[in-house]
N, C-alpha and C. Protein backbone atom coordinates (compact mmCIF):
# COMPACT_ATOMS: atom_id res chain seq x y z
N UNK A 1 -7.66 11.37 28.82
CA UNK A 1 -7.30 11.21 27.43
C UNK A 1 -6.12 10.26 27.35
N UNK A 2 -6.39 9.28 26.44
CA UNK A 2 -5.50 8.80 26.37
C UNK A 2 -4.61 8.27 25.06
N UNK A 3 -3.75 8.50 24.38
CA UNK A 3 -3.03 8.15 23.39
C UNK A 3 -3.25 6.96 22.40
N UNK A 4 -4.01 6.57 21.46
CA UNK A 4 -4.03 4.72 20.70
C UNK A 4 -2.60 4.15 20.54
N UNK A 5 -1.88 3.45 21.09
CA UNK A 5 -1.28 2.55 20.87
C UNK A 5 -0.65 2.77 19.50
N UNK A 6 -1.42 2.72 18.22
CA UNK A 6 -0.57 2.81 17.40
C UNK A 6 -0.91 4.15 16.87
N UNK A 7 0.07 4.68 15.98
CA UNK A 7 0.14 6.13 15.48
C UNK A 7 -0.51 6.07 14.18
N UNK A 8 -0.31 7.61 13.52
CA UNK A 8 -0.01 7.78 12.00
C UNK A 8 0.54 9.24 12.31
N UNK A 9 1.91 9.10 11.22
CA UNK A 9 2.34 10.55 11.50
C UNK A 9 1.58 11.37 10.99
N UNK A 10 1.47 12.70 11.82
CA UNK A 10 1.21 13.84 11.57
C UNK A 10 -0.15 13.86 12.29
N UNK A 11 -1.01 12.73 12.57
CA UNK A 11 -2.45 12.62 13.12
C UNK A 11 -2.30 12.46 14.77
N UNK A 12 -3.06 12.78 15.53
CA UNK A 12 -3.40 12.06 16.58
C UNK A 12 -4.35 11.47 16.53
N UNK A 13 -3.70 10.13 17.66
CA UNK A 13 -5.48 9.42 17.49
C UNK A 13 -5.72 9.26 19.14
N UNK A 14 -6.61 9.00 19.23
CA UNK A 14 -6.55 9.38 20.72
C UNK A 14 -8.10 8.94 21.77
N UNK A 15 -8.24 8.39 22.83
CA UNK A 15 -9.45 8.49 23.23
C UNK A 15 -9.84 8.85 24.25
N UNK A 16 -10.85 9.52 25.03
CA UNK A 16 -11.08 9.94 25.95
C UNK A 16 -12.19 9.33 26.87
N UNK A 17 -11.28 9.17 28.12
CA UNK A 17 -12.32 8.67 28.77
C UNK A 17 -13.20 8.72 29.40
N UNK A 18 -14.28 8.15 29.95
CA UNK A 18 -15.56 8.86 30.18
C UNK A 18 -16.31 9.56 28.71
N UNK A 19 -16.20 8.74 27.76
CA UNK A 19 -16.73 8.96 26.23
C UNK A 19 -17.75 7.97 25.97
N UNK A 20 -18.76 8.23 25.12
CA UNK A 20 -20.01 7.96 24.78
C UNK A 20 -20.05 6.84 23.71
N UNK A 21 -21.15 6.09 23.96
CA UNK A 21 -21.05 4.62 22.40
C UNK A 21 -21.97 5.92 21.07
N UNK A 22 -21.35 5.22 20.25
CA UNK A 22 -21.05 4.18 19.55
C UNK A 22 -19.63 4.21 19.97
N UNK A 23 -18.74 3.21 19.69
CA UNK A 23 -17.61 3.02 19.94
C UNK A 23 -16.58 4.29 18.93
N UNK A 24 -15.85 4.58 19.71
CA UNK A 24 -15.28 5.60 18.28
C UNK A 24 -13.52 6.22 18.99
N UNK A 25 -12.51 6.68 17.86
CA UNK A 25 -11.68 7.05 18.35
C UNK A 25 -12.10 9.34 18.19
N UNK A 26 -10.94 9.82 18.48
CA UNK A 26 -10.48 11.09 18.00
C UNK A 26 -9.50 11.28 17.23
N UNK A 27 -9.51 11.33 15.88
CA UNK A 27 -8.07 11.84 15.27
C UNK A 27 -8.24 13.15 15.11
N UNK A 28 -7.23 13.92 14.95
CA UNK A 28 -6.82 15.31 15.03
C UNK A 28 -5.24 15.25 13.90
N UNK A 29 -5.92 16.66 13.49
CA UNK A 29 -4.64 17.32 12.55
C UNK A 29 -4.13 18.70 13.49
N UNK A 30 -3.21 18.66 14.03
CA UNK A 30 -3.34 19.63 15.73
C UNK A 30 -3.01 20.91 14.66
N UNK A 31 -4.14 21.89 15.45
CA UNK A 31 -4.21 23.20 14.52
C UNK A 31 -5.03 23.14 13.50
N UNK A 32 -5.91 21.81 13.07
CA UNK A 32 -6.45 22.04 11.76
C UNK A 32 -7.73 21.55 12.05
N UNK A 33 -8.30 20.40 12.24
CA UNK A 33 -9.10 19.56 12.31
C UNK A 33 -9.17 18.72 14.05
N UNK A 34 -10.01 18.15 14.04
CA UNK A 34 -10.43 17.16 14.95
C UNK A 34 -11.97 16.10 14.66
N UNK A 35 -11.84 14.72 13.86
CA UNK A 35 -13.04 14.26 14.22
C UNK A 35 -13.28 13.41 14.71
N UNK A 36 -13.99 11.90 15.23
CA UNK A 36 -15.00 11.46 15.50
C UNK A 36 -14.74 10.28 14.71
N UNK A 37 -13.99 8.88 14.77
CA UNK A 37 -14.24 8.33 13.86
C UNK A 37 -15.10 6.84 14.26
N UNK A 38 -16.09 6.67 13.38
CA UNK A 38 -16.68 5.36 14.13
C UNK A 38 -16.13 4.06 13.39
N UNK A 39 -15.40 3.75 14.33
CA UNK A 39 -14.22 2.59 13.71
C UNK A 39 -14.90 1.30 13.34
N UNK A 40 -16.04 0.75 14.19
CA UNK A 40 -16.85 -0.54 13.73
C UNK A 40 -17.86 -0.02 12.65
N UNK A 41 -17.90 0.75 12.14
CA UNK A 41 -18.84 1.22 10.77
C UNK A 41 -18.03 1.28 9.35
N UNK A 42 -16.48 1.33 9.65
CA UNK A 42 -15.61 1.92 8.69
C UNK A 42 -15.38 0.52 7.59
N UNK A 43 -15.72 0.55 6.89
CA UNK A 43 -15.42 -0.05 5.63
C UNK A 43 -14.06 -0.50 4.77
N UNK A 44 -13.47 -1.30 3.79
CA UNK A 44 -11.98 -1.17 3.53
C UNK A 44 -12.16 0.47 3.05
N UNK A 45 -13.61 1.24 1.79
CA UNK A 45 -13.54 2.15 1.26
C UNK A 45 -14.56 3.05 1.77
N UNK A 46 -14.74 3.44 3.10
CA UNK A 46 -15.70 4.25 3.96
C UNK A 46 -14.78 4.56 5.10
N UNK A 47 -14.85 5.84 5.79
CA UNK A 47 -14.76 6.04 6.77
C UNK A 47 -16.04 6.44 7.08
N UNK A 48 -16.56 5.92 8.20
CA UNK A 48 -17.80 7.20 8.84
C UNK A 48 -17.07 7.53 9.60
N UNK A 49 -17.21 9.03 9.63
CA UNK A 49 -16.83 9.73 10.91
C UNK A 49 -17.32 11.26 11.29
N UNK A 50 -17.51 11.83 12.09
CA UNK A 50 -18.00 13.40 11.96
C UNK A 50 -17.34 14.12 12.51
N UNK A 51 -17.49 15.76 11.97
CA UNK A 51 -16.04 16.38 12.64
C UNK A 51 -16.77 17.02 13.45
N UNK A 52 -15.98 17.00 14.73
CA UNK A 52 -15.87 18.09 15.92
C UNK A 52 -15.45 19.51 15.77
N UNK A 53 -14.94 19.95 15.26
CA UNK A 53 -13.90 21.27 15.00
C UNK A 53 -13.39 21.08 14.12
N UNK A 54 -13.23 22.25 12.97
CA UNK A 54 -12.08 22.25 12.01
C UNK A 54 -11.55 23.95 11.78
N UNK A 55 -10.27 24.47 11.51
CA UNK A 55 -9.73 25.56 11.45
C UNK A 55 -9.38 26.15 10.41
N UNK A 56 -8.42 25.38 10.04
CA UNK A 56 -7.65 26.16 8.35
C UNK A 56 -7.65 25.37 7.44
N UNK A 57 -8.85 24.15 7.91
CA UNK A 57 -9.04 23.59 6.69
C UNK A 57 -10.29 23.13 6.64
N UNK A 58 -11.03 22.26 5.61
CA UNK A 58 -12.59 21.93 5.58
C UNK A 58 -12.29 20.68 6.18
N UNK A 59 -11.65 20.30 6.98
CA UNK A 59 -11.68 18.84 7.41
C UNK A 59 -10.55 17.70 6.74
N UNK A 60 -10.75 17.13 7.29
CA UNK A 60 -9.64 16.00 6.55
C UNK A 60 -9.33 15.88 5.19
N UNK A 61 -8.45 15.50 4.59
CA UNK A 61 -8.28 15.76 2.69
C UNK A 61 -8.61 14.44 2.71
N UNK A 62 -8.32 14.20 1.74
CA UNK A 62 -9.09 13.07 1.02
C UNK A 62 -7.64 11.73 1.15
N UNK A 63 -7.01 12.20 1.35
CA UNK A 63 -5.59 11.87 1.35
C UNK A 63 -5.59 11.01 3.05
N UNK A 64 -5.72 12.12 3.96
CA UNK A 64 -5.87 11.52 5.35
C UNK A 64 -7.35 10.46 5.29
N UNK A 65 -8.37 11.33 5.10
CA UNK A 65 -9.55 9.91 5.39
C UNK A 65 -9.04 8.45 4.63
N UNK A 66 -8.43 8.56 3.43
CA UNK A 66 -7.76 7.28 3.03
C UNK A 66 -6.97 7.08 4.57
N UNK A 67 -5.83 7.31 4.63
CA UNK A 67 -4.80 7.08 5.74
C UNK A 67 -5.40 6.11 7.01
N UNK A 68 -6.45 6.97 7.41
CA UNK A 68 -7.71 6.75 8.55
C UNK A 68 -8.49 5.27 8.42
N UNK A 69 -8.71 5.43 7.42
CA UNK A 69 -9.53 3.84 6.81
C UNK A 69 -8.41 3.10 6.81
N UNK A 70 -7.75 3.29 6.13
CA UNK A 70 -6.42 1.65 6.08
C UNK A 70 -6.01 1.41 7.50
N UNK A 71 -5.79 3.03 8.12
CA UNK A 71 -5.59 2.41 9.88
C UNK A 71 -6.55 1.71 10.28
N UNK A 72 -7.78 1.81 10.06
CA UNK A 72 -9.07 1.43 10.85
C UNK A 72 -8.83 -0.03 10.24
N UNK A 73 -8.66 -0.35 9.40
CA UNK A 73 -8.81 -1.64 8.55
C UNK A 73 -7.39 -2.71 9.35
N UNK A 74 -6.50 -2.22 9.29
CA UNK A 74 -5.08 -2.96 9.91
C UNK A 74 -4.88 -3.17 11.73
N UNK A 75 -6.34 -2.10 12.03
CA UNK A 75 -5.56 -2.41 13.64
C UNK A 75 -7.32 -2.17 14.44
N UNK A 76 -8.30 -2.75 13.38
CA UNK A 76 -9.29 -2.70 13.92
C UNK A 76 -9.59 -3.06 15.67
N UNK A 77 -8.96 -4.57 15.35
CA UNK A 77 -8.85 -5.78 16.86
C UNK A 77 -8.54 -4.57 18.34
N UNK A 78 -6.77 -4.20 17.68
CA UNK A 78 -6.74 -3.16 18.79
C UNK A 78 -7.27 -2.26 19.17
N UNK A 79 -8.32 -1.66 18.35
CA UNK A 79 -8.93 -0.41 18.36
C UNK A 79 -10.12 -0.86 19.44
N UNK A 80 -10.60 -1.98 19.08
CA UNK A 80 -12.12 -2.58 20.12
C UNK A 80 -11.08 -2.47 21.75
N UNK A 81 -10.31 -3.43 21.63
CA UNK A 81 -9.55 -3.58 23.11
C UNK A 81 -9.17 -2.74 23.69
N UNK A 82 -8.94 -1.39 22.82
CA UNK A 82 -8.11 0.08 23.73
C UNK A 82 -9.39 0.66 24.12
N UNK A 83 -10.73 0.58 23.36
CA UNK A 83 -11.88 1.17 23.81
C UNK A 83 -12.41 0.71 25.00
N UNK A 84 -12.41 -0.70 25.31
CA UNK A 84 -12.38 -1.51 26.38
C UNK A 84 -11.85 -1.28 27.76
N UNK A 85 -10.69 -0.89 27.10
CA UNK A 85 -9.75 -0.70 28.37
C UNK A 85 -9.35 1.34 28.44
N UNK A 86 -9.55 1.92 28.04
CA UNK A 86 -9.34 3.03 27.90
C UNK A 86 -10.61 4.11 28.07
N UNK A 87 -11.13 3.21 27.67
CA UNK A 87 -12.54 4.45 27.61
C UNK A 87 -13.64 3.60 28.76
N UNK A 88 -13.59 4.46 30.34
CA UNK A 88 -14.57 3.83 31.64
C UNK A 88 -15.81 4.60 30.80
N UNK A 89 -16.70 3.71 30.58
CA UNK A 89 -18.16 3.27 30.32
C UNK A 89 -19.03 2.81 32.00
N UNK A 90 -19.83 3.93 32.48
CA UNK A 90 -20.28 3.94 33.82
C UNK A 90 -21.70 3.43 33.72
């Protein structure tokens, strides 16, 4: 597992390696949520993404999937290159 380069408070984003295409990160609300986001599908006003787990809440608010998309939108470039280099594809 390894950490994305850039943040958003309160989220993790994160990828793991030895992980499966489509290309995608993990954000997490730790204690609440965890999903799946497919970053080359994401739109300026779409996230696709699917959740893995969620706890004390129904998933991301509407508030974070905004958050999620503008990240996806501002640091797309890095997001391909950390998958590249972060996530061994065998």
């Amino acid at each position: 597992m390894a950490k994305a380069d850039n943040q958003i408070d309160g989220l993790e984003i994160i990828f793991y390696s030895n992980d499966h295409e489509p290309e995608h990160f993990h954000a997490r609300k730790p204690g609440e949520w965890e999903i799946r986001v497919y970053f080359r599908f994401c739109t300026t006003d779409h996230l696709e993404y699917e959740e893995k787990w969620t706890l004390k809440s129904a998933g991301p608010s509407k508030k974070d999937r905004e958050r999620l998309c503008d990240y996806v939108q501002q640091h797309r470039n890095s997001l391909e290159h950390e998958w590249e280099t972060k996530v061994c594809q065998d």
